[in-house]
Protein backbone atom coordinates (compact mmCIF):
# COMPACT_ATOMS: atom_id res chain seq x y z
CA UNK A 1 121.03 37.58 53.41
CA UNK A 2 117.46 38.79 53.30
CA UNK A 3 114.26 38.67 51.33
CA UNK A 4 110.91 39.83 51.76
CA UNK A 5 107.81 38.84 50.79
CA UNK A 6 106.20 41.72 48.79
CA UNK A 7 102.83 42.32 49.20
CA UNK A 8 99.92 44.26 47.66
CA UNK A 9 98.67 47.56 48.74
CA UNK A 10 96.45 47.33 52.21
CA UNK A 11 92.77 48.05 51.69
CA UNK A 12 91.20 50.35 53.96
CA UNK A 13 91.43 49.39 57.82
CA UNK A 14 93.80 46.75 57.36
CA UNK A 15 96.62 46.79 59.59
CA UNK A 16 100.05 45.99 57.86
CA UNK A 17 102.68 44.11 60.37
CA UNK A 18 106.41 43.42 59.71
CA UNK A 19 107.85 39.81 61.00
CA UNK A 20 111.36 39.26 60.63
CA UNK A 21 113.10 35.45 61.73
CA UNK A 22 115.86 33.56 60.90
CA UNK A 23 115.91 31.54 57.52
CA UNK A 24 115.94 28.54 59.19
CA UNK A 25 114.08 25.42 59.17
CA UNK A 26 112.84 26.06 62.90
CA UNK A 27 111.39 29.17 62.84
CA UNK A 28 110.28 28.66 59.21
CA UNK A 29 108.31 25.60 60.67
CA UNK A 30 107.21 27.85 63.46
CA UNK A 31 105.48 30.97 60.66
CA UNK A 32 104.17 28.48 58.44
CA UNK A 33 100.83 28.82 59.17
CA UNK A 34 101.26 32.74 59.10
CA UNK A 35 103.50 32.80 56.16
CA UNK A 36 101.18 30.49 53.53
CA UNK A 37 98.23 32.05 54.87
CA UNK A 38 96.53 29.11 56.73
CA UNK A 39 96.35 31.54 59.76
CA UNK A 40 94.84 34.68 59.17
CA UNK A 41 93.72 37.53 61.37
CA UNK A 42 90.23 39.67 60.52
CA UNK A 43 92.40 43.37 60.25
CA UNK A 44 96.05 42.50 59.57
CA UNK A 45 98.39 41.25 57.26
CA UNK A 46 101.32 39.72 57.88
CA UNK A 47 105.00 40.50 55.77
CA UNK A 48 108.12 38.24 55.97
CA UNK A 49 111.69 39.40 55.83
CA UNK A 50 114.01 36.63 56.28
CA UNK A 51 117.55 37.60 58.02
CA UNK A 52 120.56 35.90 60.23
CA UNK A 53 120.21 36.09 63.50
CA UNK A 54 122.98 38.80 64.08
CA UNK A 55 121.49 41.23 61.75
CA UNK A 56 118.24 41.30 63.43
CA UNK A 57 119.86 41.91 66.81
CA UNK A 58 121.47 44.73 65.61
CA UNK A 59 118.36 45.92 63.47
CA UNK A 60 116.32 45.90 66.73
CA UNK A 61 118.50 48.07 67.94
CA UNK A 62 116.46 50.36 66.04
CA UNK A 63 112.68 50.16 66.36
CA UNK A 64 111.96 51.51 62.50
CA UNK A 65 112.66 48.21 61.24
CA UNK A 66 109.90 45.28 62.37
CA UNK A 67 106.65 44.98 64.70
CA UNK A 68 108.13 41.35 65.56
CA UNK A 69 111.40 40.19 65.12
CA UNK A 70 112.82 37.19 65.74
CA UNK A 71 116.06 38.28 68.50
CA UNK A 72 118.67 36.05 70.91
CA UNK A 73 117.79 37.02 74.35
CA UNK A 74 120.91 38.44 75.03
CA UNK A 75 119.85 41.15 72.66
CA UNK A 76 116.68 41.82 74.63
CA UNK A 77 118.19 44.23 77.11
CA UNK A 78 119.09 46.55 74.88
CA UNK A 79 115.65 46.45 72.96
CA UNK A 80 113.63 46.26 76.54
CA UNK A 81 112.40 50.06 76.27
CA UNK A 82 110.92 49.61 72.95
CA UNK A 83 110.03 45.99 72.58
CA UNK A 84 108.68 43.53 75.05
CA UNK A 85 108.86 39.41 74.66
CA UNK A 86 105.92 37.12 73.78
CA UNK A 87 105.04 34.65 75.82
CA UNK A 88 105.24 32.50 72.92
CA UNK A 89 108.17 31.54 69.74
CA UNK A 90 111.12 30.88 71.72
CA UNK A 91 114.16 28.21 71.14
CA UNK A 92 114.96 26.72 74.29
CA UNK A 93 117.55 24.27 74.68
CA UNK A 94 116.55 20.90 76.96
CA UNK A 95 119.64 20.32 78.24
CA UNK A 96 121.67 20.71 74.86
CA UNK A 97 122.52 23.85 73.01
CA UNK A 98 125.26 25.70 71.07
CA UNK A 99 128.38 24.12 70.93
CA UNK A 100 131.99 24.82 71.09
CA UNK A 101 133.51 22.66 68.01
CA UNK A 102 137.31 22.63 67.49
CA UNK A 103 139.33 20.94 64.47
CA UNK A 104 141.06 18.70 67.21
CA UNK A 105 140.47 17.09 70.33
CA UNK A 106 140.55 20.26 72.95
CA UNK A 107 139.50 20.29 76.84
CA UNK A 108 137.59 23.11 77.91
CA UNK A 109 140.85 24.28 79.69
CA UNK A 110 142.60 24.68 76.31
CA UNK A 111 139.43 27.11 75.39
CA UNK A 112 141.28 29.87 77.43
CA UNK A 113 144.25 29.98 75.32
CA UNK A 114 142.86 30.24 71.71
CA UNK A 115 140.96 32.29 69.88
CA UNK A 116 136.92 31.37 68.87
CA UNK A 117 135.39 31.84 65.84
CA UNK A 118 131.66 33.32 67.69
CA UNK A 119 128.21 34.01 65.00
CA UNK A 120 128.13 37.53 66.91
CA UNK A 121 128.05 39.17 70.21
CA UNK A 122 124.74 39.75 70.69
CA UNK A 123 123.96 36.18 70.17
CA UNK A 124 122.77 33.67 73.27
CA UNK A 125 125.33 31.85 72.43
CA UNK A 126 127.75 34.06 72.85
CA UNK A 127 127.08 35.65 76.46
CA UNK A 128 126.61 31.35 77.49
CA UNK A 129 130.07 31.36 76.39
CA UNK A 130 131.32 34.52 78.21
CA UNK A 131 129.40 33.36 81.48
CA UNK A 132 131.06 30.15 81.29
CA UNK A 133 134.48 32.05 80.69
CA UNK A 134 134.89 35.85 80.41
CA UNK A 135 138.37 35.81 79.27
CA UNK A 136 137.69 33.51 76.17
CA UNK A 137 139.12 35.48 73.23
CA UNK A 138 136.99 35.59 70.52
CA UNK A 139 136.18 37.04 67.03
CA UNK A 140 133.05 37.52 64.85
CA UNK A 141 132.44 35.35 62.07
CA UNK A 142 129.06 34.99 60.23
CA UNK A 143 127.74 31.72 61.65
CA UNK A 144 127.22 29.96 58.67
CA UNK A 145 131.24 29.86 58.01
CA UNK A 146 132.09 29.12 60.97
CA UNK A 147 132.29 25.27 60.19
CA UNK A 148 134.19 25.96 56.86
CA UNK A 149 136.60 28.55 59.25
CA UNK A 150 137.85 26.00 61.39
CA UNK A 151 138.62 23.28 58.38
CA UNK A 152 139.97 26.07 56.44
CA UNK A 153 142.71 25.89 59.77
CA UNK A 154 141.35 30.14 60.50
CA UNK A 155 140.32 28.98 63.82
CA UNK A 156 141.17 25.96 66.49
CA UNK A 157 137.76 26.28 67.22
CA UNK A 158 134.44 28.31 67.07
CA UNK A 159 130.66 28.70 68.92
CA UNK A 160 128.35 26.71 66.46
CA UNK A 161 124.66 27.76 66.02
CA UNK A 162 121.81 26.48 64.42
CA UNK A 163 121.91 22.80 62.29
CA UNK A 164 125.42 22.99 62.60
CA UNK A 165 124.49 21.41 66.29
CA UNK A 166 123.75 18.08 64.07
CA UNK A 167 126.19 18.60 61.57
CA UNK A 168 129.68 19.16 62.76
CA UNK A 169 130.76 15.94 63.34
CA UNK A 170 130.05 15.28 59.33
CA UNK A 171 132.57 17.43 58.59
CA UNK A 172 135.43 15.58 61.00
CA UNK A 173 134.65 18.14 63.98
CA UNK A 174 135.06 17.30 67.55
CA UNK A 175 133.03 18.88 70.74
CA UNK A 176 134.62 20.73 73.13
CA UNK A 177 131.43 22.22 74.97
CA UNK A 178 127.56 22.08 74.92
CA UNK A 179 126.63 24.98 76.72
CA UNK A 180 123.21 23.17 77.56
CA UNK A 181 124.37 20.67 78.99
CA UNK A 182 126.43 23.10 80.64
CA UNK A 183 123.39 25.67 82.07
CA UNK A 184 121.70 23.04 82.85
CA UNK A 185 124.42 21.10 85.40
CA UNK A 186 125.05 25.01 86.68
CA UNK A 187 121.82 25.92 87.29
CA UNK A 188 119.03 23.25 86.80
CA UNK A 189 117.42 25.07 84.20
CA UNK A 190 117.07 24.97 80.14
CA UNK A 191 118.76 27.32 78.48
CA UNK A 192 116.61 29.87 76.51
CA UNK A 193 118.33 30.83 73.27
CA UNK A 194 115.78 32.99 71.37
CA UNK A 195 112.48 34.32 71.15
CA UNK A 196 110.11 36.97 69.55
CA UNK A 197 110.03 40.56 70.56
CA UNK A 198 107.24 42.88 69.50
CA UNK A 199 106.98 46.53 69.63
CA UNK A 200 105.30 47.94 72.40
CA UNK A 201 104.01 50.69 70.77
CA UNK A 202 101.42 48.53 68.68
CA UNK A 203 99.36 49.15 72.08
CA UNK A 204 97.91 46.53 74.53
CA UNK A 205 95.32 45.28 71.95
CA UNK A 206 97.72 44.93 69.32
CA UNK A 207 100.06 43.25 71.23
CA UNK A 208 97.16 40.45 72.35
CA UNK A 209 96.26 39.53 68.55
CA UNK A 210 99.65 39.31 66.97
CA UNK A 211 100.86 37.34 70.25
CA UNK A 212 97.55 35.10 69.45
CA UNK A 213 98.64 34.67 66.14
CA UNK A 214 102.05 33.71 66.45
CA UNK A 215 100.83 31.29 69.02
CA UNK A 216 98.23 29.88 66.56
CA UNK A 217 101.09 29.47 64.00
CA UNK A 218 102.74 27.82 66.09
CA UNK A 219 99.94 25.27 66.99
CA UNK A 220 99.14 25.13 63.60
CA UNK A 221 102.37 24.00 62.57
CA UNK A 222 102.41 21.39 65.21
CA UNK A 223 99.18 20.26 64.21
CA UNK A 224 100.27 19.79 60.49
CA UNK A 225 103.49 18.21 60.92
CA UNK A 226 104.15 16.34 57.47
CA UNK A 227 103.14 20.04 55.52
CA UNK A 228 104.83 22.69 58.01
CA UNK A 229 107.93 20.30 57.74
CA UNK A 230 107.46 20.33 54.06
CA UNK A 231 107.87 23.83 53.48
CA UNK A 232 110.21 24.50 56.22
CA UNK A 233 112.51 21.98 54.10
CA UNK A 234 113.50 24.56 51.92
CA UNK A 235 115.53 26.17 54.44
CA UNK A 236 116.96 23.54 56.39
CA UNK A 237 120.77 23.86 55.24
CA UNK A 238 122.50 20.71 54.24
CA UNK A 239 119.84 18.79 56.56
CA UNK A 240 117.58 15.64 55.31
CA UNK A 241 114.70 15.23 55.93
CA UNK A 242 115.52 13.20 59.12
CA UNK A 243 117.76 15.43 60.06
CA UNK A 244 115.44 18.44 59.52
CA UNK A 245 112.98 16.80 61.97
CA UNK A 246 115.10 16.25 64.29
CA UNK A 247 116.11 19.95 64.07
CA UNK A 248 112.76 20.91 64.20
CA UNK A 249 111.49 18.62 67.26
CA UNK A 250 114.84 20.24 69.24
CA UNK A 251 113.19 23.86 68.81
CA UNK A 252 109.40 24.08 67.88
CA UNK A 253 107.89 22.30 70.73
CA UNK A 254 105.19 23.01 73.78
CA UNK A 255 108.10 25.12 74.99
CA UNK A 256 107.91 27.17 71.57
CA UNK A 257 103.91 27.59 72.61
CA UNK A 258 104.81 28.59 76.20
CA UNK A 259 107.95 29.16 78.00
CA UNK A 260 106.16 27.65 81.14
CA UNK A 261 107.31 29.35 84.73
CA UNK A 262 110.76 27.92 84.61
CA UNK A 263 111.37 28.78 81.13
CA UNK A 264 110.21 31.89 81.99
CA UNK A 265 113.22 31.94 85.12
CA UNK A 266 116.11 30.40 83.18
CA UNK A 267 115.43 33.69 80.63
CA UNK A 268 115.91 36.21 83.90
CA UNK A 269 118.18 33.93 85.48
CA UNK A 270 120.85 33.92 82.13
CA UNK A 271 120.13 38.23 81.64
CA UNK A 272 120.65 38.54 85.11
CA UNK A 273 123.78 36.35 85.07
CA UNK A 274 124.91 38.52 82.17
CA UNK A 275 124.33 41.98 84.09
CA UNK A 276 126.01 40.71 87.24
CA UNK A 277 128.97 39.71 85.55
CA UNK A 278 129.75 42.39 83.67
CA UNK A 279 128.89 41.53 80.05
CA UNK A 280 125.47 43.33 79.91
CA UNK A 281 125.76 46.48 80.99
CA UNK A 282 122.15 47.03 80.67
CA UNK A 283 119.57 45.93 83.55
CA UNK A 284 117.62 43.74 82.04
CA UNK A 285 113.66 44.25 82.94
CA UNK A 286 112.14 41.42 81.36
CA UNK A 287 108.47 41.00 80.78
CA UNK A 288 106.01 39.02 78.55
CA UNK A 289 102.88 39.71 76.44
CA UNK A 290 100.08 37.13 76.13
């Protein structure tokens, strides 16, 4: 699923930039400012595509597509020559996090011997998963059917992203695994799911002002709860408006503004993880713009 926003031709000297994020109410809280226009930035324009999560992992792959795009961090190593991270627009889980759901009552032992319904292998959720347990079998399924997968009887179980964190046990669902609450008994730390990459070949000044907006988007948003929460309603899937806050409040915090130095760790600590073990064969080289 995508749109864009279309926009009108660029008068002279203004600088055209690409965003791409998730349709979801989170990071549509998060580019509200940017998005309606309450942020702007003397010199460039902002555009909006609107994609899964998956898709824009696997369109990063190739730089064409988007000056920012919204990516899971396990993507990030294989994006790290052409893209770098801001320092700002990530999803980091407080000790909770995507979720292993099953159709009956599993233990994490029984995990081993089925097969999971995963939203894609480039997903944070997904390496979390493999660190946990590489020999977990798995198969790709978009992440919005995962839920109706499992009652459908496709799956024992599957690796649930997104509002499905709030809404699984709606639908008669039971919890095998939070994988937050699972990084952070392993290693202390929260577990970073997503953030923004931008291209590095924008150049240094570049990179500065669309980090700085982002950022101010951000703080807009924050600052104008009741209205950012407004229009990010029209994306929150089969959320309320309770619900939707509580969504929101999970993923667009001070974190979202700044990792801080051990959000900053827990994203090196899970790539590394991921490299040592086998599942990224890529050495990650993380670093930030600010």
């Amino acid at each position: 699923m995508s749109t864009q926003q279309s926009a009108e031709a660029n008068p002279p000297g203004i600088v055209d930039i690409s965003i791409a994020h998730s349709p979801d109410s989170d990071d549509a809280f998060m580019f509200y400012g940017l998005a309606t226009g309450k942020v702007r930035v003397p010199g460039y324009r902002f555009t909006h595509t609107l994609c899964d999560i998956e898709t824009l992992n696997r369109r990063a792959l190739d730089e064409a597509f988007y000056d920012v795009t919204a990516i899971s961090f396990h993507a990030y190593p294989y994006l790290q020559n052409n893209y770098t991270l801001m320092g700002c627009g990530g999803s980091v889980g407080e000790g909770y996090g995507p979720m292993v759901v099953s159709s009956r009552p599993l233990t994490q032992e029984d995990m081993g011997r089925i097969k999971i319904a995963v939203p894609g292998t480039l997903t944070t959720a997904y390496l979390a998963l493999k660190i946990f347990n590489p020999n977990i079998e798995t198969e790709t399924v978009p992440f919005d059917q995962i839920i109706p997968a499992i009652l459908a009887g496709k799956y024992d179980a599957g690796l649930i992203i997104h509002e499905g964190q709030l809404t699984y046990s709606a639908s008669g669902l039971y919890k095998v695994l939070d994988l937050g609450v699972w990084w952070r008994e392993t290693t202390g730390l929260v577990l970073p799911l997503g953030g923004n990459a931008i291209r590095r070949s924008l150049g240094a000044e570049s990179l500065k002002i669309i980090s700085k907006a982002v950022h101010d988007s951000i703080q807009h948003a924050l600052d104008h709860r009741e209205q950012a929460l407004e229009y990010a309603m029209q994306f929150a899937r089969d959320l309320d408006t309770t619900l939707a806050n509580r969504f929101v409040s999970m993923y667009v915090n001070d974190r979202t503004l700044d990792y801080g130095a051990d959000g900053r760790q827990a994203i090196r600590k899970l790539l590394d993880l991921g490299h040592e073990r086998g599942i990224i064969p890529v050495a990650p080289l993380v670093d930030f713009v600010d």
